[in-house]
C-alpha atoms as a PDB file:
ATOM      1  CA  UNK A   1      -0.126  -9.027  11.144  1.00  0.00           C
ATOM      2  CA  UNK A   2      -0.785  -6.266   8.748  1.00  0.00           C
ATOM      3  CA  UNK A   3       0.080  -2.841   7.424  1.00  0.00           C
ATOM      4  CA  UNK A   4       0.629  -0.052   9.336  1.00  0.00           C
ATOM      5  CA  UNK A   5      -1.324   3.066   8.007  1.00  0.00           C
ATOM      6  CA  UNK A   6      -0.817   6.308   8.914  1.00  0.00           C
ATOM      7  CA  UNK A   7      -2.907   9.221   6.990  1.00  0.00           C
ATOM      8  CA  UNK A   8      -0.838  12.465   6.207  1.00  0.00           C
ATOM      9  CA  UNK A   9      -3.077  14.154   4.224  1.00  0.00           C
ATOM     10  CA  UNK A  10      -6.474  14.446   2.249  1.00  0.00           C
ATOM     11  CA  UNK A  11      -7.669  16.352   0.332  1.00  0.00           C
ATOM     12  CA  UNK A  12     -11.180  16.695  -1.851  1.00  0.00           C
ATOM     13  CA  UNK A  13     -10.416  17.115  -4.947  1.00  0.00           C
ATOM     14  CA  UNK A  14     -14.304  17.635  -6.406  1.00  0.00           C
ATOM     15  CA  UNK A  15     -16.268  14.426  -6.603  1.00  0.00           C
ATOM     16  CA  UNK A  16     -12.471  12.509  -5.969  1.00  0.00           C
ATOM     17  CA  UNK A  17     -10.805  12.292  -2.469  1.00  0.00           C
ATOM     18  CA  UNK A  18      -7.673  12.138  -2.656  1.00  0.00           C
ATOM     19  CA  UNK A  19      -5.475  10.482   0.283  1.00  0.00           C
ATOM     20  CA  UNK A  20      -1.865  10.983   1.392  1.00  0.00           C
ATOM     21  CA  UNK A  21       0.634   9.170   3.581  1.00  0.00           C
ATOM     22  CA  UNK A  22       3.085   6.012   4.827  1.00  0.00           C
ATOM     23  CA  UNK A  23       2.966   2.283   5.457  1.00  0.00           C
ATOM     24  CA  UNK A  24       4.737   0.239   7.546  1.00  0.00           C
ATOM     25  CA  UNK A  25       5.370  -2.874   6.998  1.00  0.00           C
ATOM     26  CA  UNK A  26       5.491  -6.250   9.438  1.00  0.00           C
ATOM     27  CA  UNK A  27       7.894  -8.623  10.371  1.00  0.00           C
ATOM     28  CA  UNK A  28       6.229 -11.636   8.494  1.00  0.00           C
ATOM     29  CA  UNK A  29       5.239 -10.621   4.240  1.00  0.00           C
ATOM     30  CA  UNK A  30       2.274 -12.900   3.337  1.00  0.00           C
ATOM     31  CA  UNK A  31       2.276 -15.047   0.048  1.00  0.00           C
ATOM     32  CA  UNK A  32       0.004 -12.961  -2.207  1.00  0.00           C
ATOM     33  CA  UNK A  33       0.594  -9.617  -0.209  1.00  0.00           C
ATOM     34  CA  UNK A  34      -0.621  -7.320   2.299  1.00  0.00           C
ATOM     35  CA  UNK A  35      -4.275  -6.235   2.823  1.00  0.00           C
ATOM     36  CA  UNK A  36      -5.002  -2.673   1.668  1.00  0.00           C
ATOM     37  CA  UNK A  37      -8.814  -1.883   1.310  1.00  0.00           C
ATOM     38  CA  UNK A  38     -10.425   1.411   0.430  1.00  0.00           C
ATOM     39  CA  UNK A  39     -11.750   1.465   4.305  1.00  0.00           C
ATOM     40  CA  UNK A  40      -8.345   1.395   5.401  1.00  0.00           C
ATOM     41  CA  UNK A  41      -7.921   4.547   3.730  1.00  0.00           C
ATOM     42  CA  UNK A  42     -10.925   6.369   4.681  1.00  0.00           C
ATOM     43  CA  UNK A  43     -12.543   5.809   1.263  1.00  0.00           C
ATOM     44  CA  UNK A  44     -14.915   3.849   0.096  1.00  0.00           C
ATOM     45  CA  UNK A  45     -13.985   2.820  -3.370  1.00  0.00           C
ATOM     46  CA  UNK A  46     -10.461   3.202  -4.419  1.00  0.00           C
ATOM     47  CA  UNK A  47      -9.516   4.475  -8.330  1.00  0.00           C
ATOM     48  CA  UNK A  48      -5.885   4.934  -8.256  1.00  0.00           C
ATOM     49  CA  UNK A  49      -2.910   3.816  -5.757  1.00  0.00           C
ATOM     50  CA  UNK A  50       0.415   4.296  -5.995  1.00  0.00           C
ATOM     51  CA  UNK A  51       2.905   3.194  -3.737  1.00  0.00           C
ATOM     52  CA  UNK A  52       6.687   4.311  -4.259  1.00  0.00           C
ATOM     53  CA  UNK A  53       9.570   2.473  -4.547  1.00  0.00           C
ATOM     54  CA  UNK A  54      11.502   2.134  -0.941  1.00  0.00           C
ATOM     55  CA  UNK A  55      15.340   0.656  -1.797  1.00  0.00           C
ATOM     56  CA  UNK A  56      15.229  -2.296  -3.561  1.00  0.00           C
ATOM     57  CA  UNK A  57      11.681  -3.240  -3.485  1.00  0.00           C
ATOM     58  CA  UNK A  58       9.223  -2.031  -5.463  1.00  0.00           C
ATOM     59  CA  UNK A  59       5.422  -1.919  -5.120  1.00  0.00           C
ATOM     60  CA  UNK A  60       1.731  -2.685  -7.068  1.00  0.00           C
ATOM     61  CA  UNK A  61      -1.352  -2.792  -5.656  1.00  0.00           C
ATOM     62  CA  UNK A  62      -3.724  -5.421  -6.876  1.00  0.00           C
ATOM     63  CA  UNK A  63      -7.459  -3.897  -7.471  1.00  0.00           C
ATOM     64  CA  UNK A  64      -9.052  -7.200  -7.888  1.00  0.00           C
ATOM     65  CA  UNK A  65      -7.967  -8.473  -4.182  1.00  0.00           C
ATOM     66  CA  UNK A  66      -6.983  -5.735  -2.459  1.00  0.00           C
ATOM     67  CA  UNK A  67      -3.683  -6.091  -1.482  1.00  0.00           C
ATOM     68  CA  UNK A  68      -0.351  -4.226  -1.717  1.00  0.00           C
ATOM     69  CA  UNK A  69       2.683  -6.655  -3.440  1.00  0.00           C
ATOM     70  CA  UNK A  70       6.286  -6.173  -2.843  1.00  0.00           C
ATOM     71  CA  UNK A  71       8.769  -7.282  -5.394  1.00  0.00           C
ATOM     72  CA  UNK A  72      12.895  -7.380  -5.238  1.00  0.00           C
ATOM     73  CA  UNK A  73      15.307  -8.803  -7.698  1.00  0.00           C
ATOM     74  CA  UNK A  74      13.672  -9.148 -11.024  1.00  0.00           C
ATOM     75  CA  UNK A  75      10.465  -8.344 -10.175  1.00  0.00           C
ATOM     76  CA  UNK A  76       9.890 -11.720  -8.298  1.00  0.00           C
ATOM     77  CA  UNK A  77       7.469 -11.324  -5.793  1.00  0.00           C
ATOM     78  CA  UNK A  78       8.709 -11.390  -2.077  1.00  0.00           C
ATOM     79  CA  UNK A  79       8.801 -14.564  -0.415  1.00  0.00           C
ATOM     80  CA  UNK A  80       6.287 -15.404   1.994  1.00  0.00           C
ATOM     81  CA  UNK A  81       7.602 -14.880   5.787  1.00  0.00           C
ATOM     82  CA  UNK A  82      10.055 -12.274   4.408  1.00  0.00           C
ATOM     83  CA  UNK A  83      10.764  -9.340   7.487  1.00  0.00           C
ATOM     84  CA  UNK A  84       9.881  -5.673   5.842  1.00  0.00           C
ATOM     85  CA  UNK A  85       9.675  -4.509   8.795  1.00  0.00           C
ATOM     86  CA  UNK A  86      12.393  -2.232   7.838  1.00  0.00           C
ATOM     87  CA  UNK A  87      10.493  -0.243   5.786  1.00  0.00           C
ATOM     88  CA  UNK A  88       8.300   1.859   8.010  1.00  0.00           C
ATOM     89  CA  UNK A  89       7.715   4.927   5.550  1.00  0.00           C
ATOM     90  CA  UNK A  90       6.887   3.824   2.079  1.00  0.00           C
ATOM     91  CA  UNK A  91       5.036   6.566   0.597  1.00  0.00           C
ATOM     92  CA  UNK A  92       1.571   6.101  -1.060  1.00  0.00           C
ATOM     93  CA  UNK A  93      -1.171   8.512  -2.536  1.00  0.00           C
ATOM     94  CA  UNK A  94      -4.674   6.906  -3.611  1.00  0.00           C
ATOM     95  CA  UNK A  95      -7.363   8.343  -5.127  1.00  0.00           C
ATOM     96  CA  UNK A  96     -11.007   7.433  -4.965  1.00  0.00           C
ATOM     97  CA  UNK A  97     -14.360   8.165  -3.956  1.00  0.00           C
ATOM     98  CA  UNK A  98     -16.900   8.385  -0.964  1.00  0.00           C
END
């Protein structure tokens, strides 16, 4: 499956959009992490994400493949299969362009 995206906001910022909202995660985390492209966000190249923390986990988003990564414990990336399904409102704000 994949994330759950859900748009609170945007906003154009002069030649940068900027985008506002949630994800929701699945039941099943994939090795590597969780498809997030610039599409997916209504953009079509993305400059900046950040994702906040939600409990224990902590996020990055990786540029070169497009994907969000979840890491627990210290910093070890989730395993694959793991449920997040729990966390249904992790917070993220991305810049880019259109």
């Amino acid at each position: 499956m994949a994330l759950t995206i859900t748009i609170d906001k945007t906003e154009n910022t002069g030649s940068i959009m900027m985008t506002r909202g949630t994800i929701a995660f699945d039941s099943s985390y994939p090795t590597n992490g969780e498809s997030l492209t610039a599409n997916d966000l209504g953009l079509n190249t993305l400059d900046v994400v950040m994702i906040s923390p939600n409990t224990a986990t902590v996020f990055e988003y990786d540029y070169t493949n497009s994907k969000v990564k979840a890491y627990r414990g210290a910093l070890a990336e989730v395993s694959n299969g793991t449920d997040l399904s729990a966390m249904t409102a992790v917070k993220f704000v991305a810049f880019g362009r259109l």
